[in-house]
Structures are given as structure tokens and as C-alpha cells.
C-alpha atoms as a PDB file:
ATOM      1  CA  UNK A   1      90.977 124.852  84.755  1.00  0.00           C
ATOM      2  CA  UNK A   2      94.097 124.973  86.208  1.00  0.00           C
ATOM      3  CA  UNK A   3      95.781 121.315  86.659  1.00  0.00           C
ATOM      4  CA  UNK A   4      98.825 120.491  88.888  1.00  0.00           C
ATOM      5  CA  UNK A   5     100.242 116.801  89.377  1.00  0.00           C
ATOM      6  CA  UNK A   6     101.395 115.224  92.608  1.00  0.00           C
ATOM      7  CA  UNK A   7     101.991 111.537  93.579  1.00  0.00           C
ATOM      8  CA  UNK A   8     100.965 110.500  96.845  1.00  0.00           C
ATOM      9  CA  UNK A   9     101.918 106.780  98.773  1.00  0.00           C
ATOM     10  CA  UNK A  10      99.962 106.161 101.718  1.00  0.00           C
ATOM     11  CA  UNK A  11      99.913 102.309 101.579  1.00  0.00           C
ATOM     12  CA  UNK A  12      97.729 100.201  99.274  1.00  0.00           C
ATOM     13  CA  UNK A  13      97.332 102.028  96.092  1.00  0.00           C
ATOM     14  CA  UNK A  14      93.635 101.164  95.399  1.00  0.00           C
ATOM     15  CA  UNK A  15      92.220 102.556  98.725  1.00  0.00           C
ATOM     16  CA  UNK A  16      93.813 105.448  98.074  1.00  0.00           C
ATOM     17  CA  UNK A  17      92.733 105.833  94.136  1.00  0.00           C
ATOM     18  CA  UNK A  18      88.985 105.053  95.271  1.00  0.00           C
ATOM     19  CA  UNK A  19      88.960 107.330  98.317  1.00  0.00           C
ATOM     20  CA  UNK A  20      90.637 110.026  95.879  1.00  0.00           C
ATOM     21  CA  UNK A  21      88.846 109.250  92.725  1.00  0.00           C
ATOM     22  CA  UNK A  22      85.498 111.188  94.515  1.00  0.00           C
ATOM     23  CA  UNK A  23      86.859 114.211  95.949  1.00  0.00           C
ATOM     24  CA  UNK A  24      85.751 117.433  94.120  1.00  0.00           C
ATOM     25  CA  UNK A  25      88.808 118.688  91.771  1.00  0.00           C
ATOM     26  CA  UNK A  26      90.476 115.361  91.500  1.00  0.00           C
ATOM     27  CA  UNK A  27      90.554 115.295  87.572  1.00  0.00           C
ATOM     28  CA  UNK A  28      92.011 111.734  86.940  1.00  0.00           C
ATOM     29  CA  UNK A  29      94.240 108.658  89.483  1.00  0.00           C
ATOM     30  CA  UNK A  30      96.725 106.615  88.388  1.00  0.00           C
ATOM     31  CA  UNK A  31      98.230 104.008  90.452  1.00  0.00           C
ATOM     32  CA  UNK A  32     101.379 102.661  90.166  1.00  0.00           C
ATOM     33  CA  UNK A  33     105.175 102.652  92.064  1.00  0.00           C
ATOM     34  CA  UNK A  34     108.277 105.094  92.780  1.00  0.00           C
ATOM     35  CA  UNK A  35     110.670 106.145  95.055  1.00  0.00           C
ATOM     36  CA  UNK A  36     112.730 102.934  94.347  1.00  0.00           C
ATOM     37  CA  UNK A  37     116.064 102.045  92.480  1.00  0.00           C
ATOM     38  CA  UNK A  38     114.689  98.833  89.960  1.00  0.00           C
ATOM     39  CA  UNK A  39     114.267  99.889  86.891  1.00  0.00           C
ATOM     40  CA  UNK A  40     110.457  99.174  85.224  1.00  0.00           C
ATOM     41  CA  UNK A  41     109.448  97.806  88.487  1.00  0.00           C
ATOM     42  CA  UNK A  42     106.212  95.017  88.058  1.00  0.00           C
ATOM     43  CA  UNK A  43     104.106  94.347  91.002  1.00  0.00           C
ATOM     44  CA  UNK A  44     105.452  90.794  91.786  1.00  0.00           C
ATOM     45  CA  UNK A  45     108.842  92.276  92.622  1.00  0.00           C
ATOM     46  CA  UNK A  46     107.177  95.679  94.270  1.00  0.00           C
ATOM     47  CA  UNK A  47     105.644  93.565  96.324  1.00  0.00           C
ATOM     48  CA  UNK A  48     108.770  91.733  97.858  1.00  0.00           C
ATOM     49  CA  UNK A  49     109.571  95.488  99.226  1.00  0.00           C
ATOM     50  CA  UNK A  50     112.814  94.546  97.983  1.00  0.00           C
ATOM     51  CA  UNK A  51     112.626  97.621  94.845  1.00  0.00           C
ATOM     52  CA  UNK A  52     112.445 100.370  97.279  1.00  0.00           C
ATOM     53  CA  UNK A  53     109.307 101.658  94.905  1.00  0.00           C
ATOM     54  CA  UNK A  54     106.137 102.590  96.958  1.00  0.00           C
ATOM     55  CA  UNK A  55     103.004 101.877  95.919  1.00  0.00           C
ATOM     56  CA  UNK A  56     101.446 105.179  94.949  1.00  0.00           C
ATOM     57  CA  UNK A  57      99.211 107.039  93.336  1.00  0.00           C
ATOM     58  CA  UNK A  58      99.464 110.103  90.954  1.00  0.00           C
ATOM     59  CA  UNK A  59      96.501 112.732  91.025  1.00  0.00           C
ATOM     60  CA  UNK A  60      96.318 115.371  88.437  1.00  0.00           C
ATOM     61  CA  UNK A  61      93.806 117.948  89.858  1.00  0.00           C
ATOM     62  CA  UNK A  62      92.521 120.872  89.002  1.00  0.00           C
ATOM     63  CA  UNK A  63      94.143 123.703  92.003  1.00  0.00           C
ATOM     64  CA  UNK A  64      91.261 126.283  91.576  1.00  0.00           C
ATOM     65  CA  UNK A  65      89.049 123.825  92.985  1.00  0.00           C
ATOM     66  CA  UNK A  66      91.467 121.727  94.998  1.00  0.00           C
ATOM     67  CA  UNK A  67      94.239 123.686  96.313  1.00  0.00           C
ATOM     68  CA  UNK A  68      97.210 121.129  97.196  1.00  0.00           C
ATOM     69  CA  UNK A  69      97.059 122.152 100.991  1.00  0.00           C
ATOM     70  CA  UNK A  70      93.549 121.099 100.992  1.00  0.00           C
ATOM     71  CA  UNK A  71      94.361 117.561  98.883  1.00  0.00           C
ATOM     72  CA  UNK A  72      97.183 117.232 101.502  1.00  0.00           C
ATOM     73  CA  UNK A  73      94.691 117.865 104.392  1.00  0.00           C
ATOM     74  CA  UNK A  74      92.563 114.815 102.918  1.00  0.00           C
ATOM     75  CA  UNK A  75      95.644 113.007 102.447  1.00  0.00           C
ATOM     76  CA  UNK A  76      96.623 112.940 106.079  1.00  0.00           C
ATOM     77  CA  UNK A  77      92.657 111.807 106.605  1.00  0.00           C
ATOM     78  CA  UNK A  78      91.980 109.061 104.586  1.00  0.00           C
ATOM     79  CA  UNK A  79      95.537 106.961 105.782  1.00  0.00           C
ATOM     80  CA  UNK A  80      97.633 106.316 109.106  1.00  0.00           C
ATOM     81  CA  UNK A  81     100.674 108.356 108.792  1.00  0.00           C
ATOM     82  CA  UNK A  82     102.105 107.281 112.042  1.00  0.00           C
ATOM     83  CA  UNK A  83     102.688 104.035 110.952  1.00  0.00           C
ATOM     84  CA  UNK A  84     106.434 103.159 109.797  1.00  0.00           C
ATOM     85  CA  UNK A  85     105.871 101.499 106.426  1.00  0.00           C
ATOM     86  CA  UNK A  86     103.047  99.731 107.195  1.00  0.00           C
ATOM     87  CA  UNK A  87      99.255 100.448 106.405  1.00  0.00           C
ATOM     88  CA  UNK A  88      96.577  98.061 108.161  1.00  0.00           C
ATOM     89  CA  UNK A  89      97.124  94.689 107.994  1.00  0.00           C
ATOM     90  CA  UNK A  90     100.097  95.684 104.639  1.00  0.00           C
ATOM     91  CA  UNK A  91     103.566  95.672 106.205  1.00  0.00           C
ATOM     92  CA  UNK A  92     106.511  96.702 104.368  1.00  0.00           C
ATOM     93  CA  UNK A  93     108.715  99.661 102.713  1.00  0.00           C
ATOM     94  CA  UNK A  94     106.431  99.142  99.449  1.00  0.00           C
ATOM     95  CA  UNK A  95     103.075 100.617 102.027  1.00  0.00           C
ATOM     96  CA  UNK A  96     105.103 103.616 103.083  1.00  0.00           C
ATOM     97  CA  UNK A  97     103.663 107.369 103.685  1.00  0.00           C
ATOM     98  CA  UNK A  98     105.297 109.939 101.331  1.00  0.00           C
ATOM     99  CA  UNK A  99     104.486 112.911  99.539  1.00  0.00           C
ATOM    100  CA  UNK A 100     106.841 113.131  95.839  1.00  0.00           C
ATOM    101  CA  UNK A 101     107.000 116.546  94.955  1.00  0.00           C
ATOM    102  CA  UNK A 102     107.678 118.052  91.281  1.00  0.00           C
ATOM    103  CA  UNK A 103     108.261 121.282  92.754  1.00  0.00           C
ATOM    104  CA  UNK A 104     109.718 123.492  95.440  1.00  0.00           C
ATOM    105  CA  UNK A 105     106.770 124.854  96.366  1.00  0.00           C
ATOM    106  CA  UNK A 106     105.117 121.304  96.148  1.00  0.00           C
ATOM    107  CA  UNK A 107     107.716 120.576  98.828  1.00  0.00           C
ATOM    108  CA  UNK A 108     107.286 123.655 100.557  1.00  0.00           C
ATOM    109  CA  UNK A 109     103.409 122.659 101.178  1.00  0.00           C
ATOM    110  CA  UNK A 110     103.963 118.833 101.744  1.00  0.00           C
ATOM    111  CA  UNK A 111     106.214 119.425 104.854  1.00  0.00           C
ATOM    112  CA  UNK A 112     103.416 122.128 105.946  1.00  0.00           C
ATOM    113  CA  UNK A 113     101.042 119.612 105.698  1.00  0.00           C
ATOM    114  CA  UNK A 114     103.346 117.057 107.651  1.00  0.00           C
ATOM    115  CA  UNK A 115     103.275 120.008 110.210  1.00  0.00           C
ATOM    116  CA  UNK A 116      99.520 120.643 110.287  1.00  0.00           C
ATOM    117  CA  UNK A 117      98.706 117.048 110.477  1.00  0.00           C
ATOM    118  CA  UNK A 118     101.182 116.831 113.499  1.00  0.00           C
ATOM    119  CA  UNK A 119      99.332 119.436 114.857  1.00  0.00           C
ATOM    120  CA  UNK A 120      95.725 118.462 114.355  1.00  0.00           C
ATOM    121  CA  UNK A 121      95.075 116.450 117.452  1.00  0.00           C
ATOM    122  CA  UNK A 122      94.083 113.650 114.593  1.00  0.00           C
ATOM    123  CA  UNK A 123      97.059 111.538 115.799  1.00  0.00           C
ATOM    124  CA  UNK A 124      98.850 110.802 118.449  1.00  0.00           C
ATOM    125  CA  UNK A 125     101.649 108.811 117.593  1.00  0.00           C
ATOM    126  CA  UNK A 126     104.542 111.157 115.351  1.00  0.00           C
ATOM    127  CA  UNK A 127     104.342 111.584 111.811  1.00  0.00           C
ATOM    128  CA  UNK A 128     106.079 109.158 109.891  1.00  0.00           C
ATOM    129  CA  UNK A 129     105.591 110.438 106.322  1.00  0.00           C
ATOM    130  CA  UNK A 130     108.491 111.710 104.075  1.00  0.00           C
ATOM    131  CA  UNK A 131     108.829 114.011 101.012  1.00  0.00           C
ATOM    132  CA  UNK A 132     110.553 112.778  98.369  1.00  0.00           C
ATOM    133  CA  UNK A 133     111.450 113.951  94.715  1.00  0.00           C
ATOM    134  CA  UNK A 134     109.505 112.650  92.272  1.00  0.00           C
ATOM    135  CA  UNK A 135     112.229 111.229  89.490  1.00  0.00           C
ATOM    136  CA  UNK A 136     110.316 108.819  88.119  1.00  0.00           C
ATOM    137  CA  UNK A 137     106.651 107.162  88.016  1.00  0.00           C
ATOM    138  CA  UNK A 138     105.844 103.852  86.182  1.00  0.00           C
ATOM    139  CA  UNK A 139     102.415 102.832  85.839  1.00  0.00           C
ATOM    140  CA  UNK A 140     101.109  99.882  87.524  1.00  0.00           C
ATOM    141  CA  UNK A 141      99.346  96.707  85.335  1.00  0.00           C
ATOM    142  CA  UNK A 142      96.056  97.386  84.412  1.00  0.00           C
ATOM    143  CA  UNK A 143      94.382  95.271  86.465  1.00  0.00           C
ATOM    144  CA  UNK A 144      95.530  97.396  89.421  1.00  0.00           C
ATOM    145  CA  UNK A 145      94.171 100.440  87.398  1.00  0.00           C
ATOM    146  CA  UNK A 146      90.639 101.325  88.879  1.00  0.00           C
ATOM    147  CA  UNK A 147      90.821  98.117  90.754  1.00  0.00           C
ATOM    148  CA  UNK A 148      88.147  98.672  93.810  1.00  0.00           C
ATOM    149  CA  UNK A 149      85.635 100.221  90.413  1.00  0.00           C
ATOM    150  CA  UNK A 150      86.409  96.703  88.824  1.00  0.00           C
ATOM    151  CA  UNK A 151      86.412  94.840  92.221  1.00  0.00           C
ATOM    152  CA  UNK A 152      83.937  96.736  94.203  1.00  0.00           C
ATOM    153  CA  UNK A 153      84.495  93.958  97.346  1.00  0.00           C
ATOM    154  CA  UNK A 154      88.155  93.937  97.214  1.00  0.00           C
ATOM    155  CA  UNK A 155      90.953  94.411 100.165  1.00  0.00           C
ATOM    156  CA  UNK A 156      90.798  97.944 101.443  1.00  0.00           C
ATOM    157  CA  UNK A 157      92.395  99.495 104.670  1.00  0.00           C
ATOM    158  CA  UNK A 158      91.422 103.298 103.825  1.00  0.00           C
ATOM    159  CA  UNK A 159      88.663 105.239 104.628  1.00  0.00           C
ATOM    160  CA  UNK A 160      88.041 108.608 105.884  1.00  0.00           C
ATOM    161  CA  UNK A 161      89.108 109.893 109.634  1.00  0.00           C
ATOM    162  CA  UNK A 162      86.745 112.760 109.547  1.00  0.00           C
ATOM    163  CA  UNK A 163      83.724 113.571 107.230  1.00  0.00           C
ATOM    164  CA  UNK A 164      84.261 113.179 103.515  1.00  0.00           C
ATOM    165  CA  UNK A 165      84.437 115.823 101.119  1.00  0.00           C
ATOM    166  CA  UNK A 166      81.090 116.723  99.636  1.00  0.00           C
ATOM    167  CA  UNK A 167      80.841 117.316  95.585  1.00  0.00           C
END
């Protein structure tokens, strides 16, 4: 197995985690926040949008089974990327679409993505979502960990666009 790490935001971390959690190569989801200038940020400050942190989730996968074009493909499926920091009914800089690289040629196939997904006739309005170093991650509280696994009813704006991925 060959594992790779990448930490996608695409507006509420736990729709994302459950929607990612399933797909075939996705080893193990972690939610939690970057992109932002607080130090240690904690959800009750995230959540102001005042950190500059998005909530996000980071995906170590295995890329034999998952290349990251293909987990970027499902990336662009499962959330509105044409929506300026906002996803569903969550509004603010804290719901924002980005891709945080570790690597130039993470980069390099993020903003291919961005220009596939512009391309796919899946949306209509322009791409909103940015790539971003990854400098730093901080995990979220442990209740957010897993949270629609714990919480099988809870608040969730994600879903898939076009069929799922099949195990």
C-alpha cells in the first residue's frame, strides 16, 4: 500500500468525513481546521469565521487504489464549489472550498482538478475553490471526530452529485 495525505475543506467537516469515510482507498478521516492565522484554533472561535481556519478534513489514502485525481474528481461531487464560502444553509470563510497541498505535484493536480470540474458540465456557476499550502492542521474535539457515525441523524448538506463510488 502506498499512502499519500491531503486535506480537503468543502464546508461542514462531517459531511465530508462520512461521504469520504466509504470511498474505496480512503484509509482513515480526520476532521479538524487550517488555512487560518489563530494559533490552536477550538471550534467556538472557528466558528465565528473570525480565525481564517476552514473546517476541513485530512484523508490519508492509499494512491494505488485511489489516485488523487480520482479523490479530487469525488471531491468536486460530493460539495458545491461554486459557492463563495458558503456550503448549504453554512455561511462563512470557516465553510470555504480549498484543496491544501503538501506537494507540488499535489498542487499541480488540485488546480487540474479545479480545471476538470470547470469543465464537466456539473456546474454552471465558476469555480470558487482555492489551493492552498498546507502549514499546519490541528485536530478538531473529539466529539466532531466521526460525528455523523456517533450522530447518525445529525446536520448534513453533502451528498453525492453523480453515482457513488462502489467498494
Amino acid at each position: 500500500m502506498k499512502t499519500e495525505t491531503i486535506v480537503l475543506a468543502g464546508g461542514c467537516f462531517w459531511g465530508v468525513e462520512e461521504l469520504l469515510r466509504k470511498v474505496p482507498g480512503v484509509v482513515n478521516t480526520e476532521v479538524g481546521y487550517t488555512g487560518g492565522h489563530t494559533l490552536d484554533p477550538i471550534y467556538e472561535d472557528v466558528k465565528t469565521g473570525e480565525t481564517g481556519h476552514a473546517e476541513s478534513v485530512k484523508i490519508e489514502f492509499d494512491s494505488e487504489k485511489l489516485p488523487l485525481p480520482e479523490l479530487l474528481r469525488l471531491f468536486f461531487e460530493m460539495h458545491d464549489p461554486t459557492t463563495l464560502n458558503r456550503q448549504g444553509n453554512d455561511v462563512g470563510t470557516q465553510y470555504r472550498s480549498a484543496i491544501f497541498y503538501n506537494s507540488p505535484e499535489q498542487k499541480k493536480a488540485a488546480e487540474e482538478a479545479i480545471a476538470r470540474a470547470a469543465q464537466s458540465g456539473l456546474w454552471s456557476r465558476p469555480i470558487t475553490t482555492t489551493v492552498e499550502p498546507l502549514r499546519r492542521f490541528y485536530s478538531a474535539e473529539e466529539y466532531h471526530q466521526d460525528y455523523l457515525q456517533k450522530n447518525p441523524g445529525g446536520y448534513n448538506c453533502h451528498y453525492w452529485r453523480r453515482e457513488p463510488p462502489q467498494p
